[in-house]
PDB file of N, CA and C in Angstrom:
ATOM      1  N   UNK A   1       0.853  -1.176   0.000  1.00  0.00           N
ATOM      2  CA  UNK A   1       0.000   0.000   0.000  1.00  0.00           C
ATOM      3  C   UNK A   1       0.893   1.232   0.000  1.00  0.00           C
ATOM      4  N   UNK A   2       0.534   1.914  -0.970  1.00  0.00           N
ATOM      5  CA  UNK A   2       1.599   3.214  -0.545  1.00  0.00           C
ATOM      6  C   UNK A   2       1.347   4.093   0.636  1.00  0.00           C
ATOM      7  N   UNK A   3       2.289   5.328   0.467  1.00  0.00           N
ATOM      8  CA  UNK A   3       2.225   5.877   1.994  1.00  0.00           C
ATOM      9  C   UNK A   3       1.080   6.842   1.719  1.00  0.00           C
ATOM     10  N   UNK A   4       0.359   7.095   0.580  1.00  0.00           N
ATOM     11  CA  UNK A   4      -0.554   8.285   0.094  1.00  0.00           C
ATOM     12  C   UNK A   4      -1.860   7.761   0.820  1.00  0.00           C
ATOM     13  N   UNK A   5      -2.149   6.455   0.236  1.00  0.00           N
ATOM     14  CA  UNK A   5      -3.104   5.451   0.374  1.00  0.00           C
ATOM     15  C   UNK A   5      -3.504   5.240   1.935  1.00  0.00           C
ATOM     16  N   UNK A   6      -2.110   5.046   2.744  1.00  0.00           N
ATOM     17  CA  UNK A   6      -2.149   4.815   4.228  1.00  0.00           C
ATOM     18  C   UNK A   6      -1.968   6.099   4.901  1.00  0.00           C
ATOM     19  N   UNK A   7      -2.109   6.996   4.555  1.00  0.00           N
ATOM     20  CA  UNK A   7      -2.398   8.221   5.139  1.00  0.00           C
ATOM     21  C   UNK A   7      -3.925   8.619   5.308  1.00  0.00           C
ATOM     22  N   UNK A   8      -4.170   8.499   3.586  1.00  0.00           N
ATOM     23  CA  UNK A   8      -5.732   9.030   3.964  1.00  0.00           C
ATOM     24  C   UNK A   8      -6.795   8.030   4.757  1.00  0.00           C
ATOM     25  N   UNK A   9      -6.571   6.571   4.792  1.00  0.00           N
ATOM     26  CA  UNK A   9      -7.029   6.049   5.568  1.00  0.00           C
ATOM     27  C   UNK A   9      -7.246   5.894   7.080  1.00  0.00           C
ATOM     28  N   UNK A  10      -5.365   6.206   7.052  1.00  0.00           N
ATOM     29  CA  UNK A  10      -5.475   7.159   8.903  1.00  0.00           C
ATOM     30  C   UNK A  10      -6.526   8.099   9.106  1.00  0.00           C
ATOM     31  N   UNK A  11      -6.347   9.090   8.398  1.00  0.00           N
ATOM     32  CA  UNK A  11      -7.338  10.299   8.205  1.00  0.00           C
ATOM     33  C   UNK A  11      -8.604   9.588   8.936  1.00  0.00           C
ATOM     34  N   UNK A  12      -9.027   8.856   7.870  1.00  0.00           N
ATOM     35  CA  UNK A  12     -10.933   8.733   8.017  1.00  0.00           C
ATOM     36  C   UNK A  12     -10.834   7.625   9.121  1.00  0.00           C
ATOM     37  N   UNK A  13      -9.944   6.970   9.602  1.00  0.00           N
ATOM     38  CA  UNK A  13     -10.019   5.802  10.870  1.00  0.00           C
ATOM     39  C   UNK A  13     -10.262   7.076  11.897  1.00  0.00           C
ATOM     40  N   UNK A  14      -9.141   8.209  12.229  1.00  0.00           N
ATOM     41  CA  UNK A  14      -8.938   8.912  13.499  1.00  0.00           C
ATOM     42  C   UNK A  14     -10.407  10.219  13.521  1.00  0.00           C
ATOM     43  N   UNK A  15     -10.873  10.425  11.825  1.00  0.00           N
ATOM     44  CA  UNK A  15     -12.386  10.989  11.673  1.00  0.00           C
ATOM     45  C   UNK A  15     -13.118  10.353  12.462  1.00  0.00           C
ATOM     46  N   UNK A  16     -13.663   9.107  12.218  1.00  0.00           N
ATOM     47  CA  UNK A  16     -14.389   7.950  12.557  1.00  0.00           C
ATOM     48  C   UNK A  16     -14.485   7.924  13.575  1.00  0.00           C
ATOM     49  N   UNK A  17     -12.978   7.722  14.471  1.00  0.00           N
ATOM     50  CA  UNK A  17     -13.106   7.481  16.113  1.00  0.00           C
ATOM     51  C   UNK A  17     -13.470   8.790  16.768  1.00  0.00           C
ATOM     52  N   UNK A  18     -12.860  10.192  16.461  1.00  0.00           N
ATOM     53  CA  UNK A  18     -13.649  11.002  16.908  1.00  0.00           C
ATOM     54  C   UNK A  18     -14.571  11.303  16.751  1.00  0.00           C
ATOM     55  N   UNK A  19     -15.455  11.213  15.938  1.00  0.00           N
ATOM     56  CA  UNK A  19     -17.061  11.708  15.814  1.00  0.00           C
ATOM     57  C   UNK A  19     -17.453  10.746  17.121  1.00  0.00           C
ATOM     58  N   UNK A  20     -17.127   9.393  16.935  1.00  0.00           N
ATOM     59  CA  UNK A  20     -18.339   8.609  17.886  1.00  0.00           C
ATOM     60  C   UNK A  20     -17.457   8.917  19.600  1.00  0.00           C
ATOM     61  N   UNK A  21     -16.597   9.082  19.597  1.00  0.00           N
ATOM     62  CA  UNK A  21     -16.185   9.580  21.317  1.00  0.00           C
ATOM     63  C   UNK A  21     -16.798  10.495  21.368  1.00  0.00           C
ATOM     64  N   UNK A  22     -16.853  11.572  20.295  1.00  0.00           N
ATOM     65  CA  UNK A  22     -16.969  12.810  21.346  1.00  0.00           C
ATOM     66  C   UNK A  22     -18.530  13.387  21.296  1.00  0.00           C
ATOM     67  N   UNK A  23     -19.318  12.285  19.904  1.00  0.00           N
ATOM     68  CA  UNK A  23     -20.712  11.785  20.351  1.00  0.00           C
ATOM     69  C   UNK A  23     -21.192  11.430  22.296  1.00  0.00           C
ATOM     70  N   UNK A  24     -20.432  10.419  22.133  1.00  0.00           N
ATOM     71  CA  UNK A  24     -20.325   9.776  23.278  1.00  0.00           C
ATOM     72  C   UNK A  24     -19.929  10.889  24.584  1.00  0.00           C
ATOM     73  N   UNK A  25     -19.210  11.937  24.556  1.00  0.00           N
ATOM     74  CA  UNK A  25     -18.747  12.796  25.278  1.00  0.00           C
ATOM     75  C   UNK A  25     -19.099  13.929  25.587  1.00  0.00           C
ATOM     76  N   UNK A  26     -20.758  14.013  24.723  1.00  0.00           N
ATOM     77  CA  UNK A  26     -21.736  14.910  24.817  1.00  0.00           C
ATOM     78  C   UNK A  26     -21.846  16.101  24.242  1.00  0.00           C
ATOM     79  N   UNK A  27     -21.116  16.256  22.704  1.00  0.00           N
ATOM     80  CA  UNK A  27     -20.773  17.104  21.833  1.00  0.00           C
ATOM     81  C   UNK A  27     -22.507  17.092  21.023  1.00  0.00           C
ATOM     82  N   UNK A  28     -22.703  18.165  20.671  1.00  0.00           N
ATOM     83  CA  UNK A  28     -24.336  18.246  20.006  1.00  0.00           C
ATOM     84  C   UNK A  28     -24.324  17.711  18.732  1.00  0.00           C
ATOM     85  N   UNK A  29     -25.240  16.322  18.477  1.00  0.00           N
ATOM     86  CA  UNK A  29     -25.227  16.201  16.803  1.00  0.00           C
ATOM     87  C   UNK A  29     -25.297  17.079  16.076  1.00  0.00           C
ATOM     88  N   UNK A  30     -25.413  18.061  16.121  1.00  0.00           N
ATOM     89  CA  UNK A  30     -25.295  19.238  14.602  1.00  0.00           C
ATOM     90  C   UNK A  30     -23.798  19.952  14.863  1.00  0.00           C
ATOM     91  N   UNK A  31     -23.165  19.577  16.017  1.00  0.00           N
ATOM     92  CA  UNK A  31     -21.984  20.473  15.751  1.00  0.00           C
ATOM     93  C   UNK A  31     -20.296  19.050  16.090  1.00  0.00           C
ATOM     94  N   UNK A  32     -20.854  17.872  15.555  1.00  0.00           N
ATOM     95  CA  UNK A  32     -19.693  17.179  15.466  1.00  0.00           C
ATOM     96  C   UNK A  32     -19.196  17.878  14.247  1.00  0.00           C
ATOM     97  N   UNK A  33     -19.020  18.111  13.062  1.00  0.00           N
ATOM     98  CA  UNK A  33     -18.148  18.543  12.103  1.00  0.00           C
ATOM     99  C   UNK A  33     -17.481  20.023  12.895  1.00  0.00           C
ATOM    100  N   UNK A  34     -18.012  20.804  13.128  1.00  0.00           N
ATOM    101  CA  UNK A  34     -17.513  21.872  14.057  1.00  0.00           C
ATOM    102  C   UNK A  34     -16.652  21.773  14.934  1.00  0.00           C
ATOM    103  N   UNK A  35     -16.993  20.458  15.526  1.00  0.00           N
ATOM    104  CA  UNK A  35     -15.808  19.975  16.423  1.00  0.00           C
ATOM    105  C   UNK A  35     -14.531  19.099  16.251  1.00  0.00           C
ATOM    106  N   UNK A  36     -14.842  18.290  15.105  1.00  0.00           N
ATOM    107  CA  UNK A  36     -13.385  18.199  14.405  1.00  0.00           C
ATOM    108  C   UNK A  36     -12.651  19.235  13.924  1.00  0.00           C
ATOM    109  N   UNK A  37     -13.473  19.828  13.471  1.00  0.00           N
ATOM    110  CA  UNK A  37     -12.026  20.832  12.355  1.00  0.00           C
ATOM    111  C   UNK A  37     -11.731  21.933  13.570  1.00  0.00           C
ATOM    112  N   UNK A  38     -12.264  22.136  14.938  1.00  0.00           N
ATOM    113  CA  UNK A  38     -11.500  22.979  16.078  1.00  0.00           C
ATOM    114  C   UNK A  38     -10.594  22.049  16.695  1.00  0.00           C
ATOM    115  N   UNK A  39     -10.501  21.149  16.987  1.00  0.00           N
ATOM    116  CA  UNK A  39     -10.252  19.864  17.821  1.00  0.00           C
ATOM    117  C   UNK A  39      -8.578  19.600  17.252  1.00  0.00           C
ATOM    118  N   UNK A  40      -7.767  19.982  18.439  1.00  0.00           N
ATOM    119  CA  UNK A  40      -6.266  19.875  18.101  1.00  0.00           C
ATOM    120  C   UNK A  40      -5.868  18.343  18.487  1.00  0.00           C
ATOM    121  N   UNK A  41      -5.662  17.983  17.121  1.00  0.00           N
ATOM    122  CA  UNK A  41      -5.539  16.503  16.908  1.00  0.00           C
ATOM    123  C   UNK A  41      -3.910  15.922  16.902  1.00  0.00           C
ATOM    124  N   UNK A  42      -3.073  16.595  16.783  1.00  0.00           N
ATOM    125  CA  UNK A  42      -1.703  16.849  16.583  1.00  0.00           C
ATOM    126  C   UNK A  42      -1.193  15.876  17.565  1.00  0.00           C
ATOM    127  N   UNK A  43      -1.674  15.596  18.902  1.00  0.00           N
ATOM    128  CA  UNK A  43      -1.302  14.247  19.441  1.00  0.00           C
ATOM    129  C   UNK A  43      -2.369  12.689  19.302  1.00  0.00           C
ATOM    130  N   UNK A  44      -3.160  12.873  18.268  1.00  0.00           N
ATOM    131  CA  UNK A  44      -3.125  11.748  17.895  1.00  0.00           C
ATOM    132  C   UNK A  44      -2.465  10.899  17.083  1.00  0.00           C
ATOM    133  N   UNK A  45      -2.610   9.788  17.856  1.00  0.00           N
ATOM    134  CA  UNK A  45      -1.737   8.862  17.100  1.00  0.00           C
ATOM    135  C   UNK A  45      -2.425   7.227  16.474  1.00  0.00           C
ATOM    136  N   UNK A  46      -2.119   6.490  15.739  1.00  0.00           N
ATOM    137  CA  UNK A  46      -2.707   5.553  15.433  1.00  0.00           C
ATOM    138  C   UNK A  46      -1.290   4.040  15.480  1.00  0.00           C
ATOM    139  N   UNK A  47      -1.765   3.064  16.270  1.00  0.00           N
ATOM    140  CA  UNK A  47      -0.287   2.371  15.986  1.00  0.00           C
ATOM    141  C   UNK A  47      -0.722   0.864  15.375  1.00  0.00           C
ATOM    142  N   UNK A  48       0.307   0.041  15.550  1.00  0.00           N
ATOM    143  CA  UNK A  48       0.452  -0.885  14.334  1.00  0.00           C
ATOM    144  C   UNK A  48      -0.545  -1.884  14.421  1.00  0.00           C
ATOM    145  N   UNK A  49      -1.234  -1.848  14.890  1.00  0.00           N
ATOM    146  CA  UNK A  49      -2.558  -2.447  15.516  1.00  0.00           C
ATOM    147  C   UNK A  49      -3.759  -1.756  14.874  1.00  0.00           C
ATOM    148  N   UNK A  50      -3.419  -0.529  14.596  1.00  0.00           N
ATOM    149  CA  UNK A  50      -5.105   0.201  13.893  1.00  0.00           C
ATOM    150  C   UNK A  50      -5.602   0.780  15.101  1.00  0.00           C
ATOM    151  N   UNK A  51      -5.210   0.880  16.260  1.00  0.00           N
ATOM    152  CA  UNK A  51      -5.547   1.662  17.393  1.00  0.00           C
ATOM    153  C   UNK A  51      -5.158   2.668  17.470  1.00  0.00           C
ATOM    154  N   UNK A  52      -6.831   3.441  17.662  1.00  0.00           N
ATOM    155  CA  UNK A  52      -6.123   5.431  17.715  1.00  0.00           C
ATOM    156  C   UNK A  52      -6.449   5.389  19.643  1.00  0.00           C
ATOM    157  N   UNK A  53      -5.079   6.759  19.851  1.00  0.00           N
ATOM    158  CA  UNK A  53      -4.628   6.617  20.769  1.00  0.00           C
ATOM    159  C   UNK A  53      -5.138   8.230  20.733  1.00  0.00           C
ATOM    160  N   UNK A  54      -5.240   8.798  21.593  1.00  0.00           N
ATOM    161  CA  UNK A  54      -5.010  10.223  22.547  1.00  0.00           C
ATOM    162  C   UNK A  54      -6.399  11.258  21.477  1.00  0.00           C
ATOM    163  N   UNK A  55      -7.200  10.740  21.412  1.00  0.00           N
ATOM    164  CA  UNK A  55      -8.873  11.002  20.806  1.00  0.00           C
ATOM    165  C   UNK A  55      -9.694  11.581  22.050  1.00  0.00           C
ATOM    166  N   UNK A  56      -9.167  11.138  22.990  1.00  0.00           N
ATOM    167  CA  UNK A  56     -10.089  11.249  24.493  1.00  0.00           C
ATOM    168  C   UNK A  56      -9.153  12.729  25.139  1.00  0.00           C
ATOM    169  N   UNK A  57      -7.891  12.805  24.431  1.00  0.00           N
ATOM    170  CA  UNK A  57      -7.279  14.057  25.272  1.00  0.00           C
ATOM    171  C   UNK A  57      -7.669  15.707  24.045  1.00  0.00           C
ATOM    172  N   UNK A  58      -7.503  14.853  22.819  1.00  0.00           N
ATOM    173  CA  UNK A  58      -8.330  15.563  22.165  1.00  0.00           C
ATOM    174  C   UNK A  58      -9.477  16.528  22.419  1.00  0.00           C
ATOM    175  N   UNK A  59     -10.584  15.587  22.831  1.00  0.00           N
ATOM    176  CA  UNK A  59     -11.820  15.988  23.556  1.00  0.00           C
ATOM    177  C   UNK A  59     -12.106  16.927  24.488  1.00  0.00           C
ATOM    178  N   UNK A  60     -11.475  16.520  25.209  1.00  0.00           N
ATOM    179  CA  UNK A  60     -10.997  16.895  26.839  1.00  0.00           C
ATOM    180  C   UNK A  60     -10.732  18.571  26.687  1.00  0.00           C
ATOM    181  N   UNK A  61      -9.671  18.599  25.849  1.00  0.00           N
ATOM    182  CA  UNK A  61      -8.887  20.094  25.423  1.00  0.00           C
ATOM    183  C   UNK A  61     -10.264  21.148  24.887  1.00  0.00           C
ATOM    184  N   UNK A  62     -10.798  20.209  24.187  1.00  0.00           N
ATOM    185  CA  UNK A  62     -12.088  20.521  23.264  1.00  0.00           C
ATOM    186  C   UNK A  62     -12.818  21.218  23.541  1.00  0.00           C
ATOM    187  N   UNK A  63     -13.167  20.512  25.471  1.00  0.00           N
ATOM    188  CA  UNK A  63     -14.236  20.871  25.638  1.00  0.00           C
ATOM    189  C   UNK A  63     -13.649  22.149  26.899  1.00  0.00           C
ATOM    190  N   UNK A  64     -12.432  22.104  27.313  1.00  0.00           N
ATOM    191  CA  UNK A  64     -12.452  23.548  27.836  1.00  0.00           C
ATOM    192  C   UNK A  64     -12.272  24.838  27.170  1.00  0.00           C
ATOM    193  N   UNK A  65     -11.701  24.420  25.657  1.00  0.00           N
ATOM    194  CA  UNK A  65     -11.391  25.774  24.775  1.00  0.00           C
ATOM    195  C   UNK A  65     -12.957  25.733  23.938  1.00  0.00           C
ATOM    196  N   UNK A  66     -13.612  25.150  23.945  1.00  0.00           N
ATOM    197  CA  UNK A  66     -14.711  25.589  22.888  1.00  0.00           C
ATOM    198  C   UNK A  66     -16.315  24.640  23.479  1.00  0.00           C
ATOM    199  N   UNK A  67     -16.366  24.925  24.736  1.00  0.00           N
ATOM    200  CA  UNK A  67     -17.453  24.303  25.305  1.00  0.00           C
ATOM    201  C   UNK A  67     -18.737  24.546  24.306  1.00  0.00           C
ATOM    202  N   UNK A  68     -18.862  25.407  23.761  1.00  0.00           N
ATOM    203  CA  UNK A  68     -20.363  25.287  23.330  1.00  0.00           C
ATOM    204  C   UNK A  68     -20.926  24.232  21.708  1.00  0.00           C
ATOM    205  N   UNK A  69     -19.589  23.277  21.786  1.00  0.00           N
ATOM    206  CA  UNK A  69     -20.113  22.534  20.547  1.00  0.00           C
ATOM    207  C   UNK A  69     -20.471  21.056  21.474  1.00  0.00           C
ATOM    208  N   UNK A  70     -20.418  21.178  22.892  1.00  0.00           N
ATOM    209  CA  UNK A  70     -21.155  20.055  23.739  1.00  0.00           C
ATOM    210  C   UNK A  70     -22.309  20.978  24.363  1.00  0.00           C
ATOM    211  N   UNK A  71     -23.001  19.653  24.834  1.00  0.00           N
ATOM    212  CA  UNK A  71     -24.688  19.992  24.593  1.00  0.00           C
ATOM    213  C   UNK A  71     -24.740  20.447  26.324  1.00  0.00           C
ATOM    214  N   UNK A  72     -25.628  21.361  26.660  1.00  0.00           N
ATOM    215  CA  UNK A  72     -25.121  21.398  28.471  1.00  0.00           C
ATOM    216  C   UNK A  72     -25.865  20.436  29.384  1.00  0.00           C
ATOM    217  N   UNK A  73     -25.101  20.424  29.915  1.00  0.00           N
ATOM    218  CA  UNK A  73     -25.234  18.978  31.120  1.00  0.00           C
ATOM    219  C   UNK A  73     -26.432  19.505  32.332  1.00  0.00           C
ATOM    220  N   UNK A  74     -27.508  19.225  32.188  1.00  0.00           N
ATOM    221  CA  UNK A  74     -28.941  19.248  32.925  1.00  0.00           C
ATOM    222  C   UNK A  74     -28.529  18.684  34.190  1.00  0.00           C
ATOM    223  N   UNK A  75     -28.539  19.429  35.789  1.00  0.00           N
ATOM    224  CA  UNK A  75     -28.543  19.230  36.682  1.00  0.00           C
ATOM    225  C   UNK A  75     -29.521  17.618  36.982  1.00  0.00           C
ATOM    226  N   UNK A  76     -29.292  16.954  37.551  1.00  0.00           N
ATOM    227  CA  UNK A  76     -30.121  16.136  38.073  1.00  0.00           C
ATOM    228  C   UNK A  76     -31.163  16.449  39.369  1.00  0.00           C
ATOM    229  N   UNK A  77     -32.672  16.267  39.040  1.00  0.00           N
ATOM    230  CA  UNK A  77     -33.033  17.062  39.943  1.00  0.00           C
ATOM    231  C   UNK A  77     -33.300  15.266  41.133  1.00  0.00           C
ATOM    232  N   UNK A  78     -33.369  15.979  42.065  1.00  0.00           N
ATOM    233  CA  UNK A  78     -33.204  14.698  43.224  1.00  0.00           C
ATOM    234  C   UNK A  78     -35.105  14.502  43.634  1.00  0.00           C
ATOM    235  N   UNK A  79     -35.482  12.687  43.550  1.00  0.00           N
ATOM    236  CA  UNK A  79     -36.509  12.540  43.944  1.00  0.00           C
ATOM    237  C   UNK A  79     -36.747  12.333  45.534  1.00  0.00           C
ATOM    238  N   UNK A  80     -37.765  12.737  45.749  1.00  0.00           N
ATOM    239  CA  UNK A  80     -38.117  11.751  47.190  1.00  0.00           C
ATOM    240  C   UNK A  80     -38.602  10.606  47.144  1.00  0.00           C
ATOM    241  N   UNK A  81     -38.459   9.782  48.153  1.00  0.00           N
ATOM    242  CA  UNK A  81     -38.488   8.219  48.261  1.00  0.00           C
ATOM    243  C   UNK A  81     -38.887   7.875  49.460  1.00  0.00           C
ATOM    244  N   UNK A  82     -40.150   7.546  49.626  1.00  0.00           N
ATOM    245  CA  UNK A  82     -40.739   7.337  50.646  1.00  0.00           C
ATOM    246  C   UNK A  82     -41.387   8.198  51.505  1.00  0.00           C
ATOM    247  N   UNK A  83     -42.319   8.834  50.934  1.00  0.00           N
ATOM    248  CA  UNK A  83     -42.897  10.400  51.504  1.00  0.00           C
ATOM    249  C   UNK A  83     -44.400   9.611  52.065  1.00  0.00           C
ATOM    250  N   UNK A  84     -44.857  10.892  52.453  1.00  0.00           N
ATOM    251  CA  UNK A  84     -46.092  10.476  53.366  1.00  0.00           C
ATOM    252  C   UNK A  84     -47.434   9.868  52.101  1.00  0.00           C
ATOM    253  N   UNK A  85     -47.685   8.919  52.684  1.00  0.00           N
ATOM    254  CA  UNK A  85     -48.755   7.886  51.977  1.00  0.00           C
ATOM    255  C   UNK A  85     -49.952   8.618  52.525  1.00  0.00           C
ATOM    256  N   UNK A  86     -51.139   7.670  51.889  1.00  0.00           N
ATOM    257  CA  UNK A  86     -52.671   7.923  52.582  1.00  0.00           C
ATOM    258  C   UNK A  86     -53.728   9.098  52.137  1.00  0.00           C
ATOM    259  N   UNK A  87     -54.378   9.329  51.906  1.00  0.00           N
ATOM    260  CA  UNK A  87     -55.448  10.229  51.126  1.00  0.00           C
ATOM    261  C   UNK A  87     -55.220  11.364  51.398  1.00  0.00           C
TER     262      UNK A  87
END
């Protein structure tokens, strides 16, 4: 395979894995493309295995320099459990 060939395939493997982490990491479906092309990727790496590595530090960076392409995190409101019964 040449090195042209195994480049752009890196490309769309380390595309691939970031969309669905940082899906997963609570980035808004309409602004994953937004968040790749901000998203300093420069320590990812992919090794001889096909495993991408440092996608999650990616993120991480992501989400303190450009919080608003994740969706905001809704307080949990707390139930009661076991309150007064009877008519």
């Amino acid at each position: 395979m040449s090195e042209e060939l195994l480049e752009i395939a890196n490309k769309r493997l380390i595309r691939a894995h970031f969309l669905v982490a940082s899906r997963n990491a609570g980035v808004r479906p309409e602004a994953l493309d937004a968040a790749f092309k901000l998203a300093d990727l420069s320590g990812v790496a992919i090794d001889d295995a096909g495993r991408v590595w440092g996608v999650d530090d990616a993120i991480e960076a992501l989400r303190t320099e450009s919080d608003f392409v994740f969706a905001p995190v809704e307080p949990v409101k707390p139930r009661s459990i076991g309150g007064p019964a009877g008519p």
